[in-house]
PDB file of N, CA and C in Angstrom:
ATOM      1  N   UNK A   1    -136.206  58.129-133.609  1.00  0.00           N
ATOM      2  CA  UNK A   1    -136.409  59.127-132.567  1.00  0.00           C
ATOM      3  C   UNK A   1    -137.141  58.536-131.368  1.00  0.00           C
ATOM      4  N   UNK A   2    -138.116  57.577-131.772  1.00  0.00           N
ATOM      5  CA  UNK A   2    -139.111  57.596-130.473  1.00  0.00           C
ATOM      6  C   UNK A   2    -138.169  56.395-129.534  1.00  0.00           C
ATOM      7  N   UNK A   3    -137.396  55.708-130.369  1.00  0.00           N
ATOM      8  CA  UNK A   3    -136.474  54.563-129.375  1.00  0.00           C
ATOM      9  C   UNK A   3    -135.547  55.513-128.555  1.00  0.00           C
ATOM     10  N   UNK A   4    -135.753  56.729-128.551  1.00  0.00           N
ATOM     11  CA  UNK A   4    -134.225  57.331-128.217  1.00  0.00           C
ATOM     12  C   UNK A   4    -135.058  57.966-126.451  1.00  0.00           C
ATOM     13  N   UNK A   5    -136.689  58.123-126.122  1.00  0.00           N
ATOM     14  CA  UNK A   5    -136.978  58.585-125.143  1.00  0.00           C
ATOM     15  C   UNK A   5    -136.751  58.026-123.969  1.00  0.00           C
ATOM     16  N   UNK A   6    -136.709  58.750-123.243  1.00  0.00           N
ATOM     17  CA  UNK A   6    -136.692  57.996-121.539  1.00  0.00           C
ATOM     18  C   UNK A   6    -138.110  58.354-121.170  1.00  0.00           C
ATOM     19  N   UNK A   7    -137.808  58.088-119.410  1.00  0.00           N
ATOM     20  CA  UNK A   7    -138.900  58.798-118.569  1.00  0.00           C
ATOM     21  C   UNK A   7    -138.581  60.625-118.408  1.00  0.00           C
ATOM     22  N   UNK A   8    -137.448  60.691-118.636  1.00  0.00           N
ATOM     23  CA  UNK A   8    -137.163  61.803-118.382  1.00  0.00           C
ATOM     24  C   UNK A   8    -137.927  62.976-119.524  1.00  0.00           C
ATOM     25  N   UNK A   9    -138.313  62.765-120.480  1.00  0.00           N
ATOM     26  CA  UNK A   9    -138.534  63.621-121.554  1.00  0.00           C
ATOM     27  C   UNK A   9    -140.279  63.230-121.510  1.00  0.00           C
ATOM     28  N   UNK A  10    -140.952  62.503-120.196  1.00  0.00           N
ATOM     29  CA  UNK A  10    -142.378  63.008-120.070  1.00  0.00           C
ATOM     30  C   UNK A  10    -142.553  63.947-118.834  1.00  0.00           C
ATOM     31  N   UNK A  11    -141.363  64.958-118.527  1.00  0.00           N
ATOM     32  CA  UNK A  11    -141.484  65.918-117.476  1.00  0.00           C
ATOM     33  C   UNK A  11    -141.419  67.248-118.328  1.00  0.00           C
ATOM     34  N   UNK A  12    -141.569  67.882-117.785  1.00  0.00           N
ATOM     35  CA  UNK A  12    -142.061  69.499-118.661  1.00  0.00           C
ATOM     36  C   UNK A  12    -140.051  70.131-118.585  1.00  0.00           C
ATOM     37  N   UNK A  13    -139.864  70.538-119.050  1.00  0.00           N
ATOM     38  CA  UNK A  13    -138.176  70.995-119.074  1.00  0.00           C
ATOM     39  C   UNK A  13    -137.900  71.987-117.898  1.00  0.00           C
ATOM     40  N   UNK A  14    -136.890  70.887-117.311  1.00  0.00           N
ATOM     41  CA  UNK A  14    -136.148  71.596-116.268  1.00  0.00           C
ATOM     42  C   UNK A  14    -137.680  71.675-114.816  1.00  0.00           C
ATOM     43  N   UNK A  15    -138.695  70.934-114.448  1.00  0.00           N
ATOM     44  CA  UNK A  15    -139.372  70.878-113.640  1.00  0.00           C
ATOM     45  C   UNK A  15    -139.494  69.325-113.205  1.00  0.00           C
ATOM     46  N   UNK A  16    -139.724  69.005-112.454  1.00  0.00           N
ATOM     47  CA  UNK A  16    -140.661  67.738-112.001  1.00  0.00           C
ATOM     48  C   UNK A  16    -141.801  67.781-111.529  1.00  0.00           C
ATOM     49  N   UNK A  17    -142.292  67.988-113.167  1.00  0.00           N
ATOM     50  CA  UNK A  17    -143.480  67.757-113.355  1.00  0.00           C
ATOM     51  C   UNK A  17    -144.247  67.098-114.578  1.00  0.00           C
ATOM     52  N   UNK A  18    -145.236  66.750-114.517  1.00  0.00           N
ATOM     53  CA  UNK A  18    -145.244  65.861-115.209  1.00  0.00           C
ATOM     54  C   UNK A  18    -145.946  66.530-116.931  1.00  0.00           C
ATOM     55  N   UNK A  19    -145.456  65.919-118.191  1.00  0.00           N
ATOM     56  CA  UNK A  19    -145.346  66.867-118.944  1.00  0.00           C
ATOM     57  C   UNK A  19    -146.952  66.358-119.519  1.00  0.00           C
ATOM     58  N   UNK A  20    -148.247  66.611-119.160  1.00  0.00           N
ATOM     59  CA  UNK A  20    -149.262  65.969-120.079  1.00  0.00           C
ATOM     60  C   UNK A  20    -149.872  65.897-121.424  1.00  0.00           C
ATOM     61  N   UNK A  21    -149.495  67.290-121.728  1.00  0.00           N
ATOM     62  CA  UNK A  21    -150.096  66.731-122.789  1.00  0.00           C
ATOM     63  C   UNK A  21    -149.682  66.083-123.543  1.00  0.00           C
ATOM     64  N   UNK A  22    -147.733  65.901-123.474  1.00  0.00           N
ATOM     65  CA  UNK A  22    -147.393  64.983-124.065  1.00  0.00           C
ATOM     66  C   UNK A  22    -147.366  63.495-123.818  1.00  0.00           C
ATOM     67  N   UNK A  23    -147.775  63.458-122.358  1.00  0.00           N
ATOM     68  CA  UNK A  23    -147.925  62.091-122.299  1.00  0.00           C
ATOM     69  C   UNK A  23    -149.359  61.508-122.884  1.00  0.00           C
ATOM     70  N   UNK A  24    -150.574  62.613-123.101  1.00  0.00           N
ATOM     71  CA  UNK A  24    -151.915  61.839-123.506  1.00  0.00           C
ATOM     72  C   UNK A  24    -151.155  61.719-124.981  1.00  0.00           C
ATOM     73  N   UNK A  25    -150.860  62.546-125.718  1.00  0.00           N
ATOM     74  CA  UNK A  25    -150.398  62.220-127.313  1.00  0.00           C
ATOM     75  C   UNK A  25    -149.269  60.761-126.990  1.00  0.00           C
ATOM     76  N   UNK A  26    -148.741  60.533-126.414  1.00  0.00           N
ATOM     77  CA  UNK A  26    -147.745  59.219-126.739  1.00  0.00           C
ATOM     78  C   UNK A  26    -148.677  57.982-126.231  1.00  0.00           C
ATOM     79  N   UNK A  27    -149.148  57.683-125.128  1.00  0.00           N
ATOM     80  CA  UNK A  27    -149.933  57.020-124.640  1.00  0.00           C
ATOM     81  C   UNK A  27    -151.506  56.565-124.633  1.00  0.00           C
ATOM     82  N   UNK A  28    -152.249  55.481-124.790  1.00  0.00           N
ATOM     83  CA  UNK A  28    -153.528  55.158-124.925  1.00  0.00           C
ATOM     84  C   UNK A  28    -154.077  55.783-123.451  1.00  0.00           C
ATOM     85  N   UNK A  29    -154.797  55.826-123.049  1.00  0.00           N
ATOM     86  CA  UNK A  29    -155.607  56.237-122.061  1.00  0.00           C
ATOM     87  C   UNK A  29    -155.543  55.608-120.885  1.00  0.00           C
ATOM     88  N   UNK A  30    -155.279  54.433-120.752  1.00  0.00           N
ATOM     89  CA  UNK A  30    -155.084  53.387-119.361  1.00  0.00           C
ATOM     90  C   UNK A  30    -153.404  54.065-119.143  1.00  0.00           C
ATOM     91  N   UNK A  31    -152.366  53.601-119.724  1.00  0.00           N
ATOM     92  CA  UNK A  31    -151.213  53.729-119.319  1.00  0.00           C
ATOM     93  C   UNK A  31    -151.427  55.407-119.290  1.00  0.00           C
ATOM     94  N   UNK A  32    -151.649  56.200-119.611  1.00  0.00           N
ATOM     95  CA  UNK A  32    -151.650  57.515-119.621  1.00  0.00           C
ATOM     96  C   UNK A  32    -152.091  58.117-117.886  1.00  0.00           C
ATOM     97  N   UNK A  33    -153.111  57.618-117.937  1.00  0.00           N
ATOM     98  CA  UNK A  33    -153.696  57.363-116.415  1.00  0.00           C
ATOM     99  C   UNK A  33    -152.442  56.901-115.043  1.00  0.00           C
ATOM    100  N   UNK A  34    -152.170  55.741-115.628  1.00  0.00           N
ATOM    101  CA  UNK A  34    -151.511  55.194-114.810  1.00  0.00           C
ATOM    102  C   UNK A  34    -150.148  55.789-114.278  1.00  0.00           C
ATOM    103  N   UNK A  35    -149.425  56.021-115.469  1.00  0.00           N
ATOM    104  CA  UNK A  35    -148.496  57.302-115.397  1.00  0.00           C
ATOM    105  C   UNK A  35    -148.837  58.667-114.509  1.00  0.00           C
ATOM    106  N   UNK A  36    -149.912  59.151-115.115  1.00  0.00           N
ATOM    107  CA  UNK A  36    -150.199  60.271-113.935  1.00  0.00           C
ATOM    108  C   UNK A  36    -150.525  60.028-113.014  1.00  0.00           C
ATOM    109  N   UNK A  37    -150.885  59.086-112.550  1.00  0.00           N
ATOM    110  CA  UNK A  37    -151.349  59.315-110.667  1.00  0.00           C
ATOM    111  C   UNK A  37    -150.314  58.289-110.148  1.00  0.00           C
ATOM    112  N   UNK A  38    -148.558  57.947-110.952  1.00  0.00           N
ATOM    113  CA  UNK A  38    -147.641  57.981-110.406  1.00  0.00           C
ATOM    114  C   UNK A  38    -146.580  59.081-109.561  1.00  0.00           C
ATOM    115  N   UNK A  39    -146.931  59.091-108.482  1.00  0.00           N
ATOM    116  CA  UNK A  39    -146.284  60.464-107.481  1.00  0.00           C
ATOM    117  C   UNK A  39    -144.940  61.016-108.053  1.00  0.00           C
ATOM    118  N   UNK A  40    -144.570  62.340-108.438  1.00  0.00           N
ATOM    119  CA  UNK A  40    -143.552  62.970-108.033  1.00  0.00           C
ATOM    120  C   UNK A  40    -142.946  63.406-106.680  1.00  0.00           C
ATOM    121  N   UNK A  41    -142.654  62.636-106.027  1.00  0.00           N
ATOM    122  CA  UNK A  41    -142.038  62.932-104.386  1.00  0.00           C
ATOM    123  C   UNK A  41    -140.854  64.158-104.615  1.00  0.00           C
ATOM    124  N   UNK A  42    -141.532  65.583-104.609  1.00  0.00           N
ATOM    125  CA  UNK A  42    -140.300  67.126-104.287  1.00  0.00           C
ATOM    126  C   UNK A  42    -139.177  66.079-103.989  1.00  0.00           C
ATOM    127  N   UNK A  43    -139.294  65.391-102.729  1.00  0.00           N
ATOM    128  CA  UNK A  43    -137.832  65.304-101.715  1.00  0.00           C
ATOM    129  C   UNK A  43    -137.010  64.747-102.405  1.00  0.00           C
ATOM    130  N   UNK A  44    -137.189  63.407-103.563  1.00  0.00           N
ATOM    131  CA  UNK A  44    -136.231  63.084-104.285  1.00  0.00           C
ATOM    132  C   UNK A  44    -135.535  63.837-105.286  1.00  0.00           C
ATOM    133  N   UNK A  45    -134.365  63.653-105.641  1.00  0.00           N
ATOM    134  CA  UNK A  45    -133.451  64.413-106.324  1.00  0.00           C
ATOM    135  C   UNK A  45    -132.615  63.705-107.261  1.00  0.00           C
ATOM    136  N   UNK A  46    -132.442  62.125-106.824  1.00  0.00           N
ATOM    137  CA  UNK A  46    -131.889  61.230-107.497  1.00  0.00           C
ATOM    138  C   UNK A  46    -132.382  59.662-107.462  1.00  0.00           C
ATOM    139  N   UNK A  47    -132.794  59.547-108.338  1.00  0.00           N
ATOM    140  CA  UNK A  47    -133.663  57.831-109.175  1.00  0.00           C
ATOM    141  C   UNK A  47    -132.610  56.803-108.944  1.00  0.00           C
ATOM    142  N   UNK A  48    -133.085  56.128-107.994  1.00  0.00           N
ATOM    143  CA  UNK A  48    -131.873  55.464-107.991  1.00  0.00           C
ATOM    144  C   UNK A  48    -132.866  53.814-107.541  1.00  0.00           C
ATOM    145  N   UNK A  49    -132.395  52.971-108.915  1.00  0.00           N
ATOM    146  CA  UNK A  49    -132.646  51.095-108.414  1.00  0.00           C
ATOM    147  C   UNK A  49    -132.982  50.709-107.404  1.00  0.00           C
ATOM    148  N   UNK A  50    -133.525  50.436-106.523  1.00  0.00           N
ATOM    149  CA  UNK A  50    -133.557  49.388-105.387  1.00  0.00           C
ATOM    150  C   UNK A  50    -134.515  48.116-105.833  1.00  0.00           C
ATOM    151  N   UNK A  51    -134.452  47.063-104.842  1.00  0.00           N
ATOM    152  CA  UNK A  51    -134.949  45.658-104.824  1.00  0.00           C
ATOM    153  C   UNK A  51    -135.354  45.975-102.985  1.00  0.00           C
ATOM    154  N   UNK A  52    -136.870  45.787-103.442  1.00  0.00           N
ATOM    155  CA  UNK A  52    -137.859  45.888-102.753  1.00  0.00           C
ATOM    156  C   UNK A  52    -138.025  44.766-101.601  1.00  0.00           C
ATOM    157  N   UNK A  53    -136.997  43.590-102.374  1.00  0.00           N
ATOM    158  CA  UNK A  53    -137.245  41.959-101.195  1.00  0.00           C
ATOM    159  C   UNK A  53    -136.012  42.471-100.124  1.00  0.00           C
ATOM    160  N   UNK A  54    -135.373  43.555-100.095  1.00  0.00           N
ATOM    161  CA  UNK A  54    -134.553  43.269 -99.172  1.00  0.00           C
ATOM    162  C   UNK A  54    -134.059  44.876 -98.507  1.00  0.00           C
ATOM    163  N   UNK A  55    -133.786  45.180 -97.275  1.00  0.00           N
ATOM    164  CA  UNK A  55    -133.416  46.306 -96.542  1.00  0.00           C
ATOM    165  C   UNK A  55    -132.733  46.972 -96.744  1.00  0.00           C
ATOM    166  N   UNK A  56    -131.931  46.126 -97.408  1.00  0.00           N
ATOM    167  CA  UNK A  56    -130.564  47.414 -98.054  1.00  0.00           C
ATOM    168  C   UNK A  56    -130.914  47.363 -99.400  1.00  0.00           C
ATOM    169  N   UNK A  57    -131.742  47.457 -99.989  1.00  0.00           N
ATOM    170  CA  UNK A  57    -132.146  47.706-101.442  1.00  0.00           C
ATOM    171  C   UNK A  57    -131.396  47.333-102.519  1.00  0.00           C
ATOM    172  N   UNK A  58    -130.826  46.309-102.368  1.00  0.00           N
ATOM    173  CA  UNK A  58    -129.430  45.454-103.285  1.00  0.00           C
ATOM    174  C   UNK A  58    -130.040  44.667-103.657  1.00  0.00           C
ATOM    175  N   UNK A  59    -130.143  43.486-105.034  1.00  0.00           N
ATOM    176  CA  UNK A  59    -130.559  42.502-105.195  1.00  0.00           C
ATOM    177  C   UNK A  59    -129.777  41.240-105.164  1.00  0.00           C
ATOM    178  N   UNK A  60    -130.354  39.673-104.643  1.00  0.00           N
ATOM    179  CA  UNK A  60    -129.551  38.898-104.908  1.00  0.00           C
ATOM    180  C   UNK A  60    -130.451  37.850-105.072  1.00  0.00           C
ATOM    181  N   UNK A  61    -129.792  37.008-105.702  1.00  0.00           N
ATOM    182  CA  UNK A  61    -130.656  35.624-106.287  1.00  0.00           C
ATOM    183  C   UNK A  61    -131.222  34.801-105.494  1.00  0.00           C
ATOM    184  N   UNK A  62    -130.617  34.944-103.917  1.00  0.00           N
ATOM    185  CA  UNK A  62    -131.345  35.123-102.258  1.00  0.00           C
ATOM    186  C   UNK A  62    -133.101  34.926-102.236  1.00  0.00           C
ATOM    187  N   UNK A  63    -133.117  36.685-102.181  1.00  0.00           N
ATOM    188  CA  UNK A  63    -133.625  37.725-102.418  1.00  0.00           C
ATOM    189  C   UNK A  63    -134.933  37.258-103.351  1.00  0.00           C
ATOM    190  N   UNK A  64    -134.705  36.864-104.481  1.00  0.00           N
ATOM    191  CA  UNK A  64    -135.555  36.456-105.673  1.00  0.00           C
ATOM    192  C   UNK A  64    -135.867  35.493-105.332  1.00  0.00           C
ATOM    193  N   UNK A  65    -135.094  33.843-104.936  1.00  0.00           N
ATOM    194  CA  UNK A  65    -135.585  33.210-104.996  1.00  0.00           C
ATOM    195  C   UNK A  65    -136.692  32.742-103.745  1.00  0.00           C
ATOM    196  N   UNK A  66    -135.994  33.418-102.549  1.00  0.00           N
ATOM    197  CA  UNK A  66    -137.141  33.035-101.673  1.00  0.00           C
ATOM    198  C   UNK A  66    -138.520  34.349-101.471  1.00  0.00           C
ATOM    199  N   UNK A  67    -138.334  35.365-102.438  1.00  0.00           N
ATOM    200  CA  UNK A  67    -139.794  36.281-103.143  1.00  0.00           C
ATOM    201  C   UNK A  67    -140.701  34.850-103.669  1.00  0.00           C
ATOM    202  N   UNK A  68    -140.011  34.578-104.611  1.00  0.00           N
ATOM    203  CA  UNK A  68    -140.641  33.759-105.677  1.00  0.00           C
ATOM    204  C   UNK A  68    -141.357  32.048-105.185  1.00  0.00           C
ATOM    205  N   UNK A  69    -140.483  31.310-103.948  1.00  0.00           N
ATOM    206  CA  UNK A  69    -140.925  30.702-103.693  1.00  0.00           C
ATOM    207  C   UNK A  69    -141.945  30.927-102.362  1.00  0.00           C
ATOM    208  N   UNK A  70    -142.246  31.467-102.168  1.00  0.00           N
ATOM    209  CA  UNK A  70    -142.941  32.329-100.969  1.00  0.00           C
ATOM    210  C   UNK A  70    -144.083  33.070-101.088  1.00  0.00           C
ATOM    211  N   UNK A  71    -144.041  33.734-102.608  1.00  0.00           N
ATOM    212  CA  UNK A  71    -145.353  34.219-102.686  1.00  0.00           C
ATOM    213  C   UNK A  71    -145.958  34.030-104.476  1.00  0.00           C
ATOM    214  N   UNK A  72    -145.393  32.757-104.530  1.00  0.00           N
ATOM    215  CA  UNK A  72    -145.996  32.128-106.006  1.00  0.00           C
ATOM    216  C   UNK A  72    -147.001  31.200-105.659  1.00  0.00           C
ATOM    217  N   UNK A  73    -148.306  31.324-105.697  1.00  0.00           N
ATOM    218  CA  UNK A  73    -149.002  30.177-105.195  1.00  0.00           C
ATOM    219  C   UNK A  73    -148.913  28.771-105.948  1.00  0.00           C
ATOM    220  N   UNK A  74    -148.445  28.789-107.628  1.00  0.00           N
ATOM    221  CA  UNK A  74    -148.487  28.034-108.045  1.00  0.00           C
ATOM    222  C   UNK A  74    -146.924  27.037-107.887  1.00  0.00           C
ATOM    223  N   UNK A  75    -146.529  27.960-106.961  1.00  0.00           N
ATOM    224  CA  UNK A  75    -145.390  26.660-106.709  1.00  0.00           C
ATOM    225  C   UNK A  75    -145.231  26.354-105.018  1.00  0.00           C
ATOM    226  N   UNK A  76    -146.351  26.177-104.201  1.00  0.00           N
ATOM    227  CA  UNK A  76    -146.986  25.635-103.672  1.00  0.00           C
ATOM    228  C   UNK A  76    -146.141  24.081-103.248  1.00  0.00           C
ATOM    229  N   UNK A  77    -145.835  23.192-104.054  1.00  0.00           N
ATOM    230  CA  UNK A  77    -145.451  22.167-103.823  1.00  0.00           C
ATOM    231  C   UNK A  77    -144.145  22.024-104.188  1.00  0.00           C
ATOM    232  N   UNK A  78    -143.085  22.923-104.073  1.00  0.00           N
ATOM    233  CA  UNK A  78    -142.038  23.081-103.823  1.00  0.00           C
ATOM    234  C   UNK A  78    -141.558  23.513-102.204  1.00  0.00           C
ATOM    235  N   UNK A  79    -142.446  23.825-101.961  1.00  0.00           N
ATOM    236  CA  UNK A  79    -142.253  24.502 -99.882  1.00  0.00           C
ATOM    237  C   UNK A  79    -142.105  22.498 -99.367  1.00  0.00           C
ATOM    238  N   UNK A  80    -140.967  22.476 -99.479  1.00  0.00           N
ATOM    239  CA  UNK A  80    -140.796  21.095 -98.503  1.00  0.00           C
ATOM    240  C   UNK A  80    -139.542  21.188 -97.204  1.00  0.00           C
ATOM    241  N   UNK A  81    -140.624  20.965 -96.114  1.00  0.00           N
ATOM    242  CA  UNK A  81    -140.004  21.423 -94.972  1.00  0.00           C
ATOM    243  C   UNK A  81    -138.278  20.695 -95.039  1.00  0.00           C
ATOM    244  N   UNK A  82    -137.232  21.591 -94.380  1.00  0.00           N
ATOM    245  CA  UNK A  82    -136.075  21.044 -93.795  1.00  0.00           C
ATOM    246  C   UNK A  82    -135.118  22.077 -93.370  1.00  0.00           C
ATOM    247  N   UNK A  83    -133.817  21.850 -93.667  1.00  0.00           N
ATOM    248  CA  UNK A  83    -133.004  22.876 -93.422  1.00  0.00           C
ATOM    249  C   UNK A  83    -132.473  24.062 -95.184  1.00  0.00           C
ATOM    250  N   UNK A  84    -133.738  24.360 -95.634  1.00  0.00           N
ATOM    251  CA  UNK A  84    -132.712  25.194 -96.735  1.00  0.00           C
ATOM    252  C   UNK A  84    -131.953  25.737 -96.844  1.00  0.00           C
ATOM    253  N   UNK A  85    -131.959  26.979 -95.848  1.00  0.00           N
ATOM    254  CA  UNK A  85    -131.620  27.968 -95.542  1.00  0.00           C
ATOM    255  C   UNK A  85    -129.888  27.551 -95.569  1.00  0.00           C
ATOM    256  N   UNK A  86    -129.269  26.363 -95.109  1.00  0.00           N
ATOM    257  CA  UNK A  86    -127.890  25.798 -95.514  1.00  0.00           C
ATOM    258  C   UNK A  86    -127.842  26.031 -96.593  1.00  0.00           C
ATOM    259  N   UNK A  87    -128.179  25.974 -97.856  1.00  0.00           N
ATOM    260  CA  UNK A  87    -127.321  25.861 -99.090  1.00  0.00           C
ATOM    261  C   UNK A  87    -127.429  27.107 -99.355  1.00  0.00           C
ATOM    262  N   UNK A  88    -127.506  28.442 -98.965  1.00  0.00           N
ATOM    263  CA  UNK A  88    -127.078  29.606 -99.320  1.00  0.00           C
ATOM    264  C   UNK A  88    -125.668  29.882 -98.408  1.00  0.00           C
ATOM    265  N   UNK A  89    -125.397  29.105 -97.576  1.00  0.00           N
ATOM    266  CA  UNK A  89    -124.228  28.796 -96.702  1.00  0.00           C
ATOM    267  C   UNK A  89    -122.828  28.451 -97.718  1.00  0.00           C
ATOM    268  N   UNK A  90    -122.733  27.864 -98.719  1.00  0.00           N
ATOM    269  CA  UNK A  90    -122.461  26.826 -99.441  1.00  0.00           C
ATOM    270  C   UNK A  90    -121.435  27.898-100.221  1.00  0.00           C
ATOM    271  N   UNK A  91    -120.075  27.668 -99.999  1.00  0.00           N
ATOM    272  CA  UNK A  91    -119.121  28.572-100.527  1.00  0.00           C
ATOM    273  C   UNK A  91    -118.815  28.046-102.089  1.00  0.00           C
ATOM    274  N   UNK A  92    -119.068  28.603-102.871  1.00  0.00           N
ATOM    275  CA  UNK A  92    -119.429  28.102-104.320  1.00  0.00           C
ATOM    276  C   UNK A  92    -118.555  29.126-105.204  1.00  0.00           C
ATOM    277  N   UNK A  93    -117.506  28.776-106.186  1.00  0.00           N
ATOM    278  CA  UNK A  93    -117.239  29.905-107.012  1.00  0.00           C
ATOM    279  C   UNK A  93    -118.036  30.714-107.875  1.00  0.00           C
ATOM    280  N   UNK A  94    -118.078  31.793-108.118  1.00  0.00           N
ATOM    281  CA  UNK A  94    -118.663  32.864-108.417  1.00  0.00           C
ATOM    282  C   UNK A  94    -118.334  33.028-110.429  1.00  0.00           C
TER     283      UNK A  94
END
């Protein structure tokens, strides 16, 4: 049973809202927390994926890799100046 929950079944039925007391019974106290003072925004109506590195909210390995080399400090000594930005140019089969 408990593999079978979503997010959807910690909202109270048929509201968006958030269902608590069942979330303090499933949850320790930090994530319980954390969960609740995650916003219900009224205006949304539909949950829908996006990728946060990019404007049109699509993801691509783009996308990831220059997140990752850009704001990983520990890879730091991979930033070696030139032209990268070419090999995303690079017509490659898929």
């Amino acid at each position: 049973m408990w593999d079978a929950l979503t997010v959807a079944h910690l909202f109270k039925p048929n509201m968006k809202e958030w269902n608590v007391n069942f979330i303090h019974f499933l949850f320790d106290v930090i994530t319980t927390t954390q969960i609740l003072c995650t916003p219900l925004i009224s205006s949304v109506y539909v949950d829908k994926a996006t990728w946060r590195f990019k404007k049109n909210g699509i993801y691509s390995v783009r996308s990831a890799y220059w997140d990752i080399i850009n704001n990983d400090d520990t890879l730091l000594q991979h930033r070696i100046p030139g032209q990268w930005n070419a090999i995303w140019k690079f017509k490659l089969p898929t």
